[in-house]
Protein backbone atom coordinates (compact mmCIF):
# COMPACT_ATOMS: atom_id res chain seq x y z
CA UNK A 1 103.00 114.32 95.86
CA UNK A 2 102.96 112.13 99.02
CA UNK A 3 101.35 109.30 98.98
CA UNK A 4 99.99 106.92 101.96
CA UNK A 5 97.60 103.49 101.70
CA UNK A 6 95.91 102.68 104.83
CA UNK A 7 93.86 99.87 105.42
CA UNK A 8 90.58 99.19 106.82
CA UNK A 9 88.73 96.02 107.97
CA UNK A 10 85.52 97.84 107.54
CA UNK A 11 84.24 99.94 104.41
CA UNK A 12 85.52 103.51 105.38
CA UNK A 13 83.77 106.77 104.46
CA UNK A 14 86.77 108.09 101.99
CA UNK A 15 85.72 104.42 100.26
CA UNK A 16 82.01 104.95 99.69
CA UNK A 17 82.97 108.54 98.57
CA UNK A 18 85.14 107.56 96.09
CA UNK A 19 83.01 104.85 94.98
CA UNK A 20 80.08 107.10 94.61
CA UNK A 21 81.74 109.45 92.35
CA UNK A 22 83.32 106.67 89.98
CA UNK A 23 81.10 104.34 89.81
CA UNK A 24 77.64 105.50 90.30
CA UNK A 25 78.03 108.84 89.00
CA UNK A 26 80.31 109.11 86.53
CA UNK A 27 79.81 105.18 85.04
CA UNK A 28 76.05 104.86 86.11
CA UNK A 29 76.07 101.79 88.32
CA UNK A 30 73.30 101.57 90.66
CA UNK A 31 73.95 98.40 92.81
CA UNK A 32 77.80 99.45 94.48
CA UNK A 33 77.35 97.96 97.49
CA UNK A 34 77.01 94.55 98.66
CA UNK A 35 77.55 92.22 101.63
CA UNK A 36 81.24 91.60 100.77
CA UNK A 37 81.83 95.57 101.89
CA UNK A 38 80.77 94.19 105.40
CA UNK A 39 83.50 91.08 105.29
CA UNK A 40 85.98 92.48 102.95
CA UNK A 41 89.49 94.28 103.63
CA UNK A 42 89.68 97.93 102.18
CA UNK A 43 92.47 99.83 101.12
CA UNK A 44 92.33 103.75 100.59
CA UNK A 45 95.46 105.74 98.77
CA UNK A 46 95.74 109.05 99.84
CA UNK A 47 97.38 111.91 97.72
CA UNK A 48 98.85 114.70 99.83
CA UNK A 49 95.90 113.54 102.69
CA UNK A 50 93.09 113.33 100.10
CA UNK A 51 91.28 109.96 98.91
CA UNK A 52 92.54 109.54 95.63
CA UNK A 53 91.56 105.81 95.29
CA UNK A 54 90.31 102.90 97.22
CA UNK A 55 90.12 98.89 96.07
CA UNK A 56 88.68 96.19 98.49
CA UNK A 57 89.63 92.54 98.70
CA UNK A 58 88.62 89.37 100.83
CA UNK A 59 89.28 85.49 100.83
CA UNK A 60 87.58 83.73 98.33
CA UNK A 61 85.59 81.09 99.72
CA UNK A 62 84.82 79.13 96.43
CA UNK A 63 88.89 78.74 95.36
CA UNK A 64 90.28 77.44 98.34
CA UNK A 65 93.43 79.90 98.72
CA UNK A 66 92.44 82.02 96.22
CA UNK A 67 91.42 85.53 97.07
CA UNK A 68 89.80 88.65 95.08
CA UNK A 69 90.09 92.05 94.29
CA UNK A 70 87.72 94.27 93.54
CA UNK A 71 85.74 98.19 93.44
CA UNK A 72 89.53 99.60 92.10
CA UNK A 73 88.49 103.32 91.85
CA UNK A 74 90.50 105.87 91.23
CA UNK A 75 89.72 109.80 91.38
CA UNK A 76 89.44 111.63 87.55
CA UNK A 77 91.70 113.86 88.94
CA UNK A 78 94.07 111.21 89.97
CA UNK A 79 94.23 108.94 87.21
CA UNK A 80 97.22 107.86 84.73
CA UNK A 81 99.52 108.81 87.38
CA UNK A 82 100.48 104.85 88.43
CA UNK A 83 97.93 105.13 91.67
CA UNK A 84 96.08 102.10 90.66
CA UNK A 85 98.91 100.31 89.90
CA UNK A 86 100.31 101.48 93.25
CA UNK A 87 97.25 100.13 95.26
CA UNK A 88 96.76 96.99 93.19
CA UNK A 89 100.27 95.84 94.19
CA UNK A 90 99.51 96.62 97.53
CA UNK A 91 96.90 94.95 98.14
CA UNK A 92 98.46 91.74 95.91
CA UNK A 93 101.35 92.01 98.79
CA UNK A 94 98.73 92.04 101.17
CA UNK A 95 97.17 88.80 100.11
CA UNK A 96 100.64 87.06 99.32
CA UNK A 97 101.50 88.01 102.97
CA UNK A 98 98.26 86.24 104.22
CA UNK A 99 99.48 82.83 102.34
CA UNK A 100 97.37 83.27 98.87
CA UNK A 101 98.70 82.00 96.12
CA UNK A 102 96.35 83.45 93.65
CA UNK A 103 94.08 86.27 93.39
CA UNK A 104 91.23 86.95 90.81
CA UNK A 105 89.12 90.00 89.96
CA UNK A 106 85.69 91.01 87.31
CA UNK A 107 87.44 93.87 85.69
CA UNK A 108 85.62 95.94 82.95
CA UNK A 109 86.36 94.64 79.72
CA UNK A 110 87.95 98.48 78.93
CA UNK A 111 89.98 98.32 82.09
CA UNK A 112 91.67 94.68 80.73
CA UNK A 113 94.81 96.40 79.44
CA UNK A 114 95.30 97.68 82.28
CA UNK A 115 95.12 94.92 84.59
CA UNK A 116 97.06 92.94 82.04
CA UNK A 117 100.26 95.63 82.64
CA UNK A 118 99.72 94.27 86.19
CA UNK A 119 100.34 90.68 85.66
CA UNK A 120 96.81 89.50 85.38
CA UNK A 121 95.61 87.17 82.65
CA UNK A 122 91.96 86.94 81.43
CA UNK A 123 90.25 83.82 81.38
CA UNK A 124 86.45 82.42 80.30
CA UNK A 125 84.10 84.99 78.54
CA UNK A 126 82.92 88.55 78.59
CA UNK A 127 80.04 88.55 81.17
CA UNK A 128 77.63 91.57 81.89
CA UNK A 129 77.28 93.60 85.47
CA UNK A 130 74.88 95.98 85.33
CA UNK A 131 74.88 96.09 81.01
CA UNK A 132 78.42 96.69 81.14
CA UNK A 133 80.86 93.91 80.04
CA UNK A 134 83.03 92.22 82.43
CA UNK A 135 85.62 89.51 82.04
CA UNK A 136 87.62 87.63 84.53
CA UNK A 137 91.37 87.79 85.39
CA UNK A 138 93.94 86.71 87.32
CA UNK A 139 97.76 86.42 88.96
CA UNK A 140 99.17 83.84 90.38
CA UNK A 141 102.17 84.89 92.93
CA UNK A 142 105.41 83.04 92.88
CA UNK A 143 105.94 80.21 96.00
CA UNK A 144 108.58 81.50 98.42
């Protein structure tokens, strides 16, 4: 399978797509888009030239350096095959390129095991989006 992330500095089509299908249909959310798709970097990981997944993520203005992550989707079709592991590193490289030091997401409590194979750490309590719980995370990346 060949793989290839491009990235965007607006909220592509592939994006909303993928979004769509994850989040609204198959998980129910109704509010997907906000005003951080209009400020917010987006990456898209294509799978022999089809979206398979797509992730967004933008300076955070209320952590000085700190930056976020967030709307990791991946394709049923494309899933425990390491492709949002693959585009959550990239986009971690992406922000450790840019000078952050740390970078936080709201990840569905389910998805926590997950994120926590990627380095990230939870921290406060389980909150609620939408009915669905959420808790916080985050990595720090080493100085150098």
């Amino acid at each position: 399978m060949e793989k290839r992330i491009v990235s965007y500095g607006r909220l592509p089509e592939e994006a909303v797509r993928i979004r769509e299908e994850v989040f609204m249909k198959e998980q129910g959310f109704q509010e997907e888009f906000d005003e951080i798709d209009g400020h917010a970097s987006h990456l898209v990981l294509f799978c022999d030239g089809a979206p398979a997944a797509t992730l967004r993520f933008w300076q955070d203005q209320t952590e000085g350096k700190g930056w976020m992550i967030g709307r990791l989707a991946v394709r049923k079709e494309y899933r425990g095959k390491g492709i949002g592991a693959e585009l959550l590193a990239a986009a971690g490289e992406e922000v450790r390129k840019a000078g952050g030091k740390t970078v936080r997401l709201h990840a569905q409590r389910q998805a926590q095991p997950f994120y926590e194979g990627q380095g990230y750490a939870a921290y406060g309590e389980t909150d609620f989006d939408e009915g669905c719980p959420h808790v916080w995370m985050k990595k720090s990346f080493p100085r150098g």
